[in-house]
C-alpha atoms as a PDB file:
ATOM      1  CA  UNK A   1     -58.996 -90.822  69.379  1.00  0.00           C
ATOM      2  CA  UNK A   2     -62.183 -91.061  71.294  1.00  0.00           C
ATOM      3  CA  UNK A   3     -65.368 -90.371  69.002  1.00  0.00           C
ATOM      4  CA  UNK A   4     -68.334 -88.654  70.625  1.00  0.00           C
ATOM      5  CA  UNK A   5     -72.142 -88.191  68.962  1.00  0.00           C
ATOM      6  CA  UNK A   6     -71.595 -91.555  66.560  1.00  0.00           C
ATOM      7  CA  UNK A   7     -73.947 -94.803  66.935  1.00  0.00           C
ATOM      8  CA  UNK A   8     -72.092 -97.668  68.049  1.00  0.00           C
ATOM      9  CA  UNK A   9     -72.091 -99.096  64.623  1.00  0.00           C
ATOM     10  CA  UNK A  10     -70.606 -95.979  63.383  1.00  0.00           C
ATOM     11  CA  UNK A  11     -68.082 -95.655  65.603  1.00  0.00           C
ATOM     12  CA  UNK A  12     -66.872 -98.772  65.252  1.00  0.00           C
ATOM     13  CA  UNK A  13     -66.628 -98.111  61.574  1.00  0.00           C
ATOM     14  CA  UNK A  14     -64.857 -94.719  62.358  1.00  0.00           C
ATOM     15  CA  UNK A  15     -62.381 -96.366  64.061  1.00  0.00           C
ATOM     16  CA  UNK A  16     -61.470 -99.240  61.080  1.00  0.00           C
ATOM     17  CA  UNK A  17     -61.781 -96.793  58.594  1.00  0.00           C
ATOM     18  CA  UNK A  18     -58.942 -94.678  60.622  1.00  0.00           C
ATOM     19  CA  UNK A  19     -57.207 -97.683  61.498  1.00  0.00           C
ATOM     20  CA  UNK A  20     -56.460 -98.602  57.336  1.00  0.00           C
ATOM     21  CA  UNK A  21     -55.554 -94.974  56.907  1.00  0.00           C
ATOM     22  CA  UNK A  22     -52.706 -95.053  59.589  1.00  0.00           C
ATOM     23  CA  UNK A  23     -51.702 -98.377  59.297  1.00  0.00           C
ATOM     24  CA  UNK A  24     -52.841-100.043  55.835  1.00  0.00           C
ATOM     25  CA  UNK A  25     -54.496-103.313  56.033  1.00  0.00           C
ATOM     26  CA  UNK A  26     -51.111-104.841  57.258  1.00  0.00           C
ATOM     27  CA  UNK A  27     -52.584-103.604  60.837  1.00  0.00           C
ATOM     28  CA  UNK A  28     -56.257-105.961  60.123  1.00  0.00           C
ATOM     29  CA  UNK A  29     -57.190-109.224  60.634  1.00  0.00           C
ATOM     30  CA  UNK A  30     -58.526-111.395  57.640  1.00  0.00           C
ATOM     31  CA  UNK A  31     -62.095-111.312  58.613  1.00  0.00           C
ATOM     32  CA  UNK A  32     -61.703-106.838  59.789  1.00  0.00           C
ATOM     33  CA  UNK A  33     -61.114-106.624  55.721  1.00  0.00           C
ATOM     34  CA  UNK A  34     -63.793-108.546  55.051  1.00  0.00           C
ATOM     35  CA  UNK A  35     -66.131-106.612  57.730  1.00  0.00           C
ATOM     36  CA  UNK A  36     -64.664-103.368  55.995  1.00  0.00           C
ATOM     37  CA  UNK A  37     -65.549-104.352  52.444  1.00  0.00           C
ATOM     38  CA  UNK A  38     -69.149-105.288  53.600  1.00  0.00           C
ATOM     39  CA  UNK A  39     -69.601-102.161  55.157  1.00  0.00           C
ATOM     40  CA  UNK A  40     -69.728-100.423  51.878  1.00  0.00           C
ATOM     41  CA  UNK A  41     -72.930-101.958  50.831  1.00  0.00           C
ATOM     42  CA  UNK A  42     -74.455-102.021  54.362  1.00  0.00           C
ATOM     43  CA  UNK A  43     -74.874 -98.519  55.359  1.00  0.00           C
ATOM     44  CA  UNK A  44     -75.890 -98.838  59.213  1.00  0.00           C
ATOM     45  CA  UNK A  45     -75.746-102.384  60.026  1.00  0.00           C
ATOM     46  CA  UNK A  46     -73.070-103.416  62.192  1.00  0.00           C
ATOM     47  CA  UNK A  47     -70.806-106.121  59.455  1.00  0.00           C
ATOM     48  CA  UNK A  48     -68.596-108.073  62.062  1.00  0.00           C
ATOM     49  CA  UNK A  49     -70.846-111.081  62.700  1.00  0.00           C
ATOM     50  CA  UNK A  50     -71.302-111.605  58.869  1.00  0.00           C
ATOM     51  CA  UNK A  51     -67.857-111.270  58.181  1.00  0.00           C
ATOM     52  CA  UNK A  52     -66.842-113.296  60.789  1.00  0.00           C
ATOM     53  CA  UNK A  53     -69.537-116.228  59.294  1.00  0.00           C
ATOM     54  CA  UNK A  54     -68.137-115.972  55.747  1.00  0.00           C
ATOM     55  CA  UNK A  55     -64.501-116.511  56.851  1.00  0.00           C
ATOM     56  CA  UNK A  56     -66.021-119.386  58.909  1.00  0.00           C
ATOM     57  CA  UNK A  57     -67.293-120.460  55.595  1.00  0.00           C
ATOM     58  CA  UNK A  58     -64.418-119.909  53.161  1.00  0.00           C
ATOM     59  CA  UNK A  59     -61.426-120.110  55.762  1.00  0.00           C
ATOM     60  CA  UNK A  60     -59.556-117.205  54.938  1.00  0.00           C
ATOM     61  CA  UNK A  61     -59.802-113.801  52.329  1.00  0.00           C
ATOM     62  CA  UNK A  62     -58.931-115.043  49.139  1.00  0.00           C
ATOM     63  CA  UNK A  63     -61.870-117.989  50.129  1.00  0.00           C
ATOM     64  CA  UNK A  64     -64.270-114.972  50.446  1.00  0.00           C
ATOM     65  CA  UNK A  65     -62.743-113.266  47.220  1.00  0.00           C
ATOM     66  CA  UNK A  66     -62.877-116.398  45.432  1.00  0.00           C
ATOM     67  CA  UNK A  67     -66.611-117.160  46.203  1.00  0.00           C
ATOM     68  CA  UNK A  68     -69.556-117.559  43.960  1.00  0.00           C
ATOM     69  CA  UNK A  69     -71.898-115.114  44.078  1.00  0.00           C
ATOM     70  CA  UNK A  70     -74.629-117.017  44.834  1.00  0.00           C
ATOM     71  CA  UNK A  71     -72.987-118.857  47.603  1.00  0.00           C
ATOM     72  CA  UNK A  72     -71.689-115.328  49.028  1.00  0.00           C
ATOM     73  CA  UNK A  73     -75.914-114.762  49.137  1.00  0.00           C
ATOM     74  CA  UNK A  74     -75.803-117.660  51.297  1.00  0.00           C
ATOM     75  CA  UNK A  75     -74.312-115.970  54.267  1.00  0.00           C
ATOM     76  CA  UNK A  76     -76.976-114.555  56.977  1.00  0.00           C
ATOM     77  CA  UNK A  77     -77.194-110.858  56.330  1.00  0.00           C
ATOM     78  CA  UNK A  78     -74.948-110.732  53.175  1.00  0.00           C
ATOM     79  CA  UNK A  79     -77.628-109.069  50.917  1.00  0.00           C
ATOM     80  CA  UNK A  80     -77.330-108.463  46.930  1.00  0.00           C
ATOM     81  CA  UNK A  81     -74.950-104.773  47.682  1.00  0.00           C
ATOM     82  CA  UNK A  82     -72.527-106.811  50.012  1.00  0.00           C
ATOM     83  CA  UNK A  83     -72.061-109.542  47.609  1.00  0.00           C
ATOM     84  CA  UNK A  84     -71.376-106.954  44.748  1.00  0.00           C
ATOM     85  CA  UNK A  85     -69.510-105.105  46.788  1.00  0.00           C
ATOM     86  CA  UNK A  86     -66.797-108.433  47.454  1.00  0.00           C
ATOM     87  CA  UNK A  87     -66.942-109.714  43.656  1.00  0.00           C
ATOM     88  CA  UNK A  88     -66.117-105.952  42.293  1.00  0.00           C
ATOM     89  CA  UNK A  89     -63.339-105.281  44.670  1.00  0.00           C
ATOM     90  CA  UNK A  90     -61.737-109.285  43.541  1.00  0.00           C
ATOM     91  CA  UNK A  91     -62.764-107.955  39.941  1.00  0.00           C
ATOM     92  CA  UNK A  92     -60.747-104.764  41.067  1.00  0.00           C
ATOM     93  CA  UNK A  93     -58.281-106.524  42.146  1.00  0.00           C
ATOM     94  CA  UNK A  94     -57.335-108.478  39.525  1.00  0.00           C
ATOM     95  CA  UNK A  95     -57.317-106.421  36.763  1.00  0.00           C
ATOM     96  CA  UNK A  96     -54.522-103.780  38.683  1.00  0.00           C
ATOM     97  CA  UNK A  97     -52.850-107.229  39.047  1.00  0.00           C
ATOM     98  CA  UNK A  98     -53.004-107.352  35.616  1.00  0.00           C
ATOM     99  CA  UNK A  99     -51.962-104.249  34.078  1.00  0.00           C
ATOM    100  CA  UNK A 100     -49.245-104.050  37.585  1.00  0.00           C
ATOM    101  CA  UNK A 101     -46.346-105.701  34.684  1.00  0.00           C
ATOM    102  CA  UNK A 102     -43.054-106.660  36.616  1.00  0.00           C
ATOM    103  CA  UNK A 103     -41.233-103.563  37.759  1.00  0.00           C
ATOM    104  CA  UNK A 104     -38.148-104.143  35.531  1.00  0.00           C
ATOM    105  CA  UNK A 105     -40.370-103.830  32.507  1.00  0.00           C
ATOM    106  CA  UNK A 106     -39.326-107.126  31.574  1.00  0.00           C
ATOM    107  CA  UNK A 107     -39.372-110.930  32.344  1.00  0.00           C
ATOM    108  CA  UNK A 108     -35.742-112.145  33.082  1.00  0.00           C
ATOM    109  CA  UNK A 109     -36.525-115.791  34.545  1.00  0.00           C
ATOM    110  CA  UNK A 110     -39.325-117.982  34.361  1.00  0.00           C
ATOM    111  CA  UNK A 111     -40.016-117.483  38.143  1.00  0.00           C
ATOM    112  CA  UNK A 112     -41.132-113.772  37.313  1.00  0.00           C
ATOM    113  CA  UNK A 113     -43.637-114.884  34.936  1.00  0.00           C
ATOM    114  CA  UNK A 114     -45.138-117.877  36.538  1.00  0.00           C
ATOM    115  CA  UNK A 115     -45.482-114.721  39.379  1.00  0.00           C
ATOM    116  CA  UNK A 116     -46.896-112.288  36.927  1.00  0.00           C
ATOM    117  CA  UNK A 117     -49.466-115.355  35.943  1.00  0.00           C
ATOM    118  CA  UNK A 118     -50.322-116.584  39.441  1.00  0.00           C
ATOM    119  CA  UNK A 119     -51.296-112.933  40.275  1.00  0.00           C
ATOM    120  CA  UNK A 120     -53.814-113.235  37.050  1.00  0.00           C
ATOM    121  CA  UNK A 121     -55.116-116.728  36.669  1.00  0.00           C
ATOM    122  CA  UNK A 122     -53.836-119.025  39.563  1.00  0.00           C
ATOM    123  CA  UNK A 123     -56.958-118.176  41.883  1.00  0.00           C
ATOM    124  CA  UNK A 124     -59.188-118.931  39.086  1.00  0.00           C
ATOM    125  CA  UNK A 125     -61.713-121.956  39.658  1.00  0.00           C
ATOM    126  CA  UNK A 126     -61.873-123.112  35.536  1.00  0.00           C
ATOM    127  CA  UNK A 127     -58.925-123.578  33.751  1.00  0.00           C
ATOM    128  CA  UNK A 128     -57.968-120.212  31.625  1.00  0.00           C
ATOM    129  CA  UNK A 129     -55.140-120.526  29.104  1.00  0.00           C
ATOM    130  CA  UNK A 130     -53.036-117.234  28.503  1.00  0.00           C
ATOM    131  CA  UNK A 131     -50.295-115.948  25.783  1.00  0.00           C
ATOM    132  CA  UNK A 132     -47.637-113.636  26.441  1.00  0.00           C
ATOM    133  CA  UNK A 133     -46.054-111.720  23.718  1.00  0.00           C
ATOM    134  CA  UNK A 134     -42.792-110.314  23.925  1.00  0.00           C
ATOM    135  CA  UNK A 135     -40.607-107.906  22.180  1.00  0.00           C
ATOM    136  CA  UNK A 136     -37.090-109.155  21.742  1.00  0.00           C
ATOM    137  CA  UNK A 137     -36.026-107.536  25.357  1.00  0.00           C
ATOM    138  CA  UNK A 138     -38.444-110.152  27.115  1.00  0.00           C
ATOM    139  CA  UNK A 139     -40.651-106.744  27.633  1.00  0.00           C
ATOM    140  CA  UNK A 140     -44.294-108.167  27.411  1.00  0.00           C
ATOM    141  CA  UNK A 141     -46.089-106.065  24.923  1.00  0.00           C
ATOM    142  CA  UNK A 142     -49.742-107.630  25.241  1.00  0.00           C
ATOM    143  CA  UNK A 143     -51.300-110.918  26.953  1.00  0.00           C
ATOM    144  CA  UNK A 144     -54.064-112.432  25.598  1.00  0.00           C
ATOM    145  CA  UNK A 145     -56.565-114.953  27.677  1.00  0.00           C
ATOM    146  CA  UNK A 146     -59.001-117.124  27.063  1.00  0.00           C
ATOM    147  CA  UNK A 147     -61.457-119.485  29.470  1.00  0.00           C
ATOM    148  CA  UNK A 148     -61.579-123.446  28.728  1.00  0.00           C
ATOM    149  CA  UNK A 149     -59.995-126.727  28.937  1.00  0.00           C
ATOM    150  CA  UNK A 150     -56.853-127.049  26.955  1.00  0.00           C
ATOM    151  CA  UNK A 151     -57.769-128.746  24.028  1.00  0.00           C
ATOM    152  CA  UNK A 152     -56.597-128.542  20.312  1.00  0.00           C
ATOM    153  CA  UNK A 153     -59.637-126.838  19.539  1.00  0.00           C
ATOM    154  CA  UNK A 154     -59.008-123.592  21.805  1.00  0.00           C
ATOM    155  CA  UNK A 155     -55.461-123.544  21.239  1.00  0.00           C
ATOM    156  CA  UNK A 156     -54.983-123.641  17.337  1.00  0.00           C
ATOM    157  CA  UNK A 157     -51.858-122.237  16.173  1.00  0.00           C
ATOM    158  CA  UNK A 158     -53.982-119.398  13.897  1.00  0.00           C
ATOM    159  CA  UNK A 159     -55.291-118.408  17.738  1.00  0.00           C
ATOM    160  CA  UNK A 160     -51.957-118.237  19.267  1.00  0.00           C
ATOM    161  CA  UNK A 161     -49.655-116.714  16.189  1.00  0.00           C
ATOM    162  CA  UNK A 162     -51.911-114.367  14.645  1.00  0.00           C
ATOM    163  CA  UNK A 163     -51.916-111.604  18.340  1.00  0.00           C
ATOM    164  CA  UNK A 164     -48.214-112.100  17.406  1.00  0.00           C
ATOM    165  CA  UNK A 165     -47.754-111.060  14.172  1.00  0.00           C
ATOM    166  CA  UNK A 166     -50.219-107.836  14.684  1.00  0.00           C
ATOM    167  CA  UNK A 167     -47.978-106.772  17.369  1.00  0.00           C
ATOM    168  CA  UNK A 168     -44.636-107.636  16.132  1.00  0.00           C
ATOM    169  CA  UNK A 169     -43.788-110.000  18.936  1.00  0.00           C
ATOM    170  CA  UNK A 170     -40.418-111.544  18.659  1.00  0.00           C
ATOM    171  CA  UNK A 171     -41.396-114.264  21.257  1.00  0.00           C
ATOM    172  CA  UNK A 172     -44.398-115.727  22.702  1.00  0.00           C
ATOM    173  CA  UNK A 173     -44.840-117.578  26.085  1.00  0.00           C
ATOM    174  CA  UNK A 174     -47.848-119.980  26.903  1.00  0.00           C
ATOM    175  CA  UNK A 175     -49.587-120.350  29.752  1.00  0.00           C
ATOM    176  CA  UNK A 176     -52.507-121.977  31.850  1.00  0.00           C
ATOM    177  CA  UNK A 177     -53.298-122.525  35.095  1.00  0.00           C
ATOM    178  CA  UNK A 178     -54.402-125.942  36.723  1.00  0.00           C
ATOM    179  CA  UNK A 179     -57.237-125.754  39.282  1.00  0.00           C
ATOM    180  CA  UNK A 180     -56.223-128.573  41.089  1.00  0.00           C
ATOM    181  CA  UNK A 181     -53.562-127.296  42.390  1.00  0.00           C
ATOM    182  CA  UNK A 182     -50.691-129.433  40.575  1.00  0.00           C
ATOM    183  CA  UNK A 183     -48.973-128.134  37.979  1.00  0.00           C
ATOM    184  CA  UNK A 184     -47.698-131.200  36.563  1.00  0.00           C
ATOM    185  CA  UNK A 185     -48.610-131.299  32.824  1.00  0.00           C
ATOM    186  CA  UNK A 186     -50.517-133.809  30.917  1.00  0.00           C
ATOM    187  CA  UNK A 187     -50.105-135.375  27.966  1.00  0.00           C
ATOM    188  CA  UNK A 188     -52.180-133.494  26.104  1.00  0.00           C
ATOM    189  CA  UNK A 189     -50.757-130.207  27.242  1.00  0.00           C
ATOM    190  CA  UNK A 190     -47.161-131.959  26.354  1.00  0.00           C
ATOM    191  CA  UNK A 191     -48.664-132.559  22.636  1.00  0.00           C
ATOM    192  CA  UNK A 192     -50.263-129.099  22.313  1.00  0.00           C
ATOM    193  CA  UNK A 193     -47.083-127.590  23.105  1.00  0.00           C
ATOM    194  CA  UNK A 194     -44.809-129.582  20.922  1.00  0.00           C
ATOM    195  CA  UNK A 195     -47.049-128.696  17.821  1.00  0.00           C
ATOM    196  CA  UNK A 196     -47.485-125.088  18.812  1.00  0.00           C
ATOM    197  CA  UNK A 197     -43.435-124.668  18.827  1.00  0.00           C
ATOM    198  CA  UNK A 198     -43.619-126.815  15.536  1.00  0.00           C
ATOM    199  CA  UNK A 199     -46.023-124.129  14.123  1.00  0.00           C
ATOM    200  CA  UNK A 200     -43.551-121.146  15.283  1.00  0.00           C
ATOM    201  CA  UNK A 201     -40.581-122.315  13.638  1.00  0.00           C
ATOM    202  CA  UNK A 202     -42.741-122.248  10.415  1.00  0.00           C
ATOM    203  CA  UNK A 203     -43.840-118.650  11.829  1.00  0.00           C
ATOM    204  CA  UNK A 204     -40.267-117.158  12.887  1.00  0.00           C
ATOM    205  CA  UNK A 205     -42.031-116.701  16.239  1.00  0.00           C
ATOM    206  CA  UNK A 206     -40.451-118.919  18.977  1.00  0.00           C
ATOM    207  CA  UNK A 207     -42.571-120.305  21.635  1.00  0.00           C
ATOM    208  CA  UNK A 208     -40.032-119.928  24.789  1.00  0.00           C
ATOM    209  CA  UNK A 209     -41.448-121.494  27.870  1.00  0.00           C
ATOM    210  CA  UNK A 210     -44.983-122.899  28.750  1.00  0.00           C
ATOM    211  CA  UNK A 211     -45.767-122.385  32.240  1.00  0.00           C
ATOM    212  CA  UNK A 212     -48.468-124.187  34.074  1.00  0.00           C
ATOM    213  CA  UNK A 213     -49.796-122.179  37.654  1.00  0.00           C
ATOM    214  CA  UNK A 214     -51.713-123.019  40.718  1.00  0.00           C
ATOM    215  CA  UNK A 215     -52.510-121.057  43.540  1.00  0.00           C
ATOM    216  CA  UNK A 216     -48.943-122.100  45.104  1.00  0.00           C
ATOM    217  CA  UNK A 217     -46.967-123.377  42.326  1.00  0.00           C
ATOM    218  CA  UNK A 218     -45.776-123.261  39.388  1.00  0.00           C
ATOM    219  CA  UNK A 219     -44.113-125.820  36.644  1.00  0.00           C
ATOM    220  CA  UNK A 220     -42.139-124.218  33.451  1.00  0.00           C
ATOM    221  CA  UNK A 221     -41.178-126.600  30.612  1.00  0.00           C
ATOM    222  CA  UNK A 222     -37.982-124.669  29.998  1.00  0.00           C
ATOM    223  CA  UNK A 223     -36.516-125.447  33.251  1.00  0.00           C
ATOM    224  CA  UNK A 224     -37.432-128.673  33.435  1.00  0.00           C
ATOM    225  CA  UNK A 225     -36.051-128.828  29.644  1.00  0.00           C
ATOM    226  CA  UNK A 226     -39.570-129.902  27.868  1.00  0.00           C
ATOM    227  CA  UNK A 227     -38.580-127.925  25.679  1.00  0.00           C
END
């Protein structure tokens, strides 16, 4: 479709904005997102050479997504409505991710979770510890996170079993995600854990897996029978 009577600038935008509506972003490059989510805050200047800089910068969209505000500032041209603009849409983003529960309703294998949890923590930069409760079906009823090293201190038992027991869960499943990228557990997450299933015997609430995320991977104690 040939567009007549448009600025260059808005032509070009035309022409993206038509291309996600026929295709979906399946038919864009990395850095054509990026220059389409900039173009929201940036009402006539042309976006392509600062998207193209920030992908320079961060290597690829989730590097863009994942970036500090203040270091999103520090891309030529990226003003204060740009930078929103990115950190809303990963806020966005996440939080579908996050209410998007597996389609079955349900988690039937460890896999599924450590997928549900990649999709809400595994990006993150700090370490966030999360707790899943479940009804009896494996149906997740309500997660729960908080932000911090995992320490005895975050995760006291009172913390973790008293979410439960307001919402009748049957079963609870903890979480965190290592920002290093290997999931391999310490020993202090191998201590927390054993006194946290301790606690739900005592409780009547069994603590079923513990699954520890990264960007890529994943580790669950059940599987590799840590518990």
């Amino acid at each position: 479709m040939k567009i007549k009577g448009l600025p260059k600038t808005e032509g070009h935008r035309a022409r993206l904005r038509d291309k996600f509506l026929k295709s979906g972003l399946d038919a864009f490059h990395d850095y054509e997102i990026v220059e389409l989510l900039l173009t929201l805050g940036t009402p006539m200047k042309d976006c392509k050479g600062m998207a193209k800089d920030a992908m320079k910068v961060f290597k690829n969209l989730r590097g863009v997504l994942d970036a500090p505000l203040e270091e999103l500032r520090k891309i030529e041209g990226i003003g204060p409505s740009n930078a929103f603009g990115v950190k809303l849409f990963q806020a966005i983003a996440e939080r579908y991710a996050k209410e998007k529960v597996p389609d079955k309703g349900f988690f039937d294998s460890p896999g599924a979770v450590a997928e549900y949890l990649q999709k809400r923590i595994g990006r993150k930069n700090k370490e966030h510890f999360v707790m899943l409760y479940l009804d009896s079906r494996n149906k997740l009823i309500i997660d729960d996170v908080s932000v911090g090293t995992l320490n005895a201190s975050l995760v006291h038992p009172r913390e973790v079993f008293e979410p439960a027991v307001r919402h009748l869960a049957a079963q609870v499943i903890i979480a965190h995600n290592h920002p290093s990228g290997d999931p391999t557990p310490s020993s202090a997450d191998l201590e927390i854990t054993k006194r946290l299933i301790e606690a739900g015997k005592i409780m009547g609430i069994e603590i079923i897996d513990h699954i520890i995320v990264t960007k890529n991977s994943y580790l669950s104690f059940k599987e590799e029978r840590l518990i």
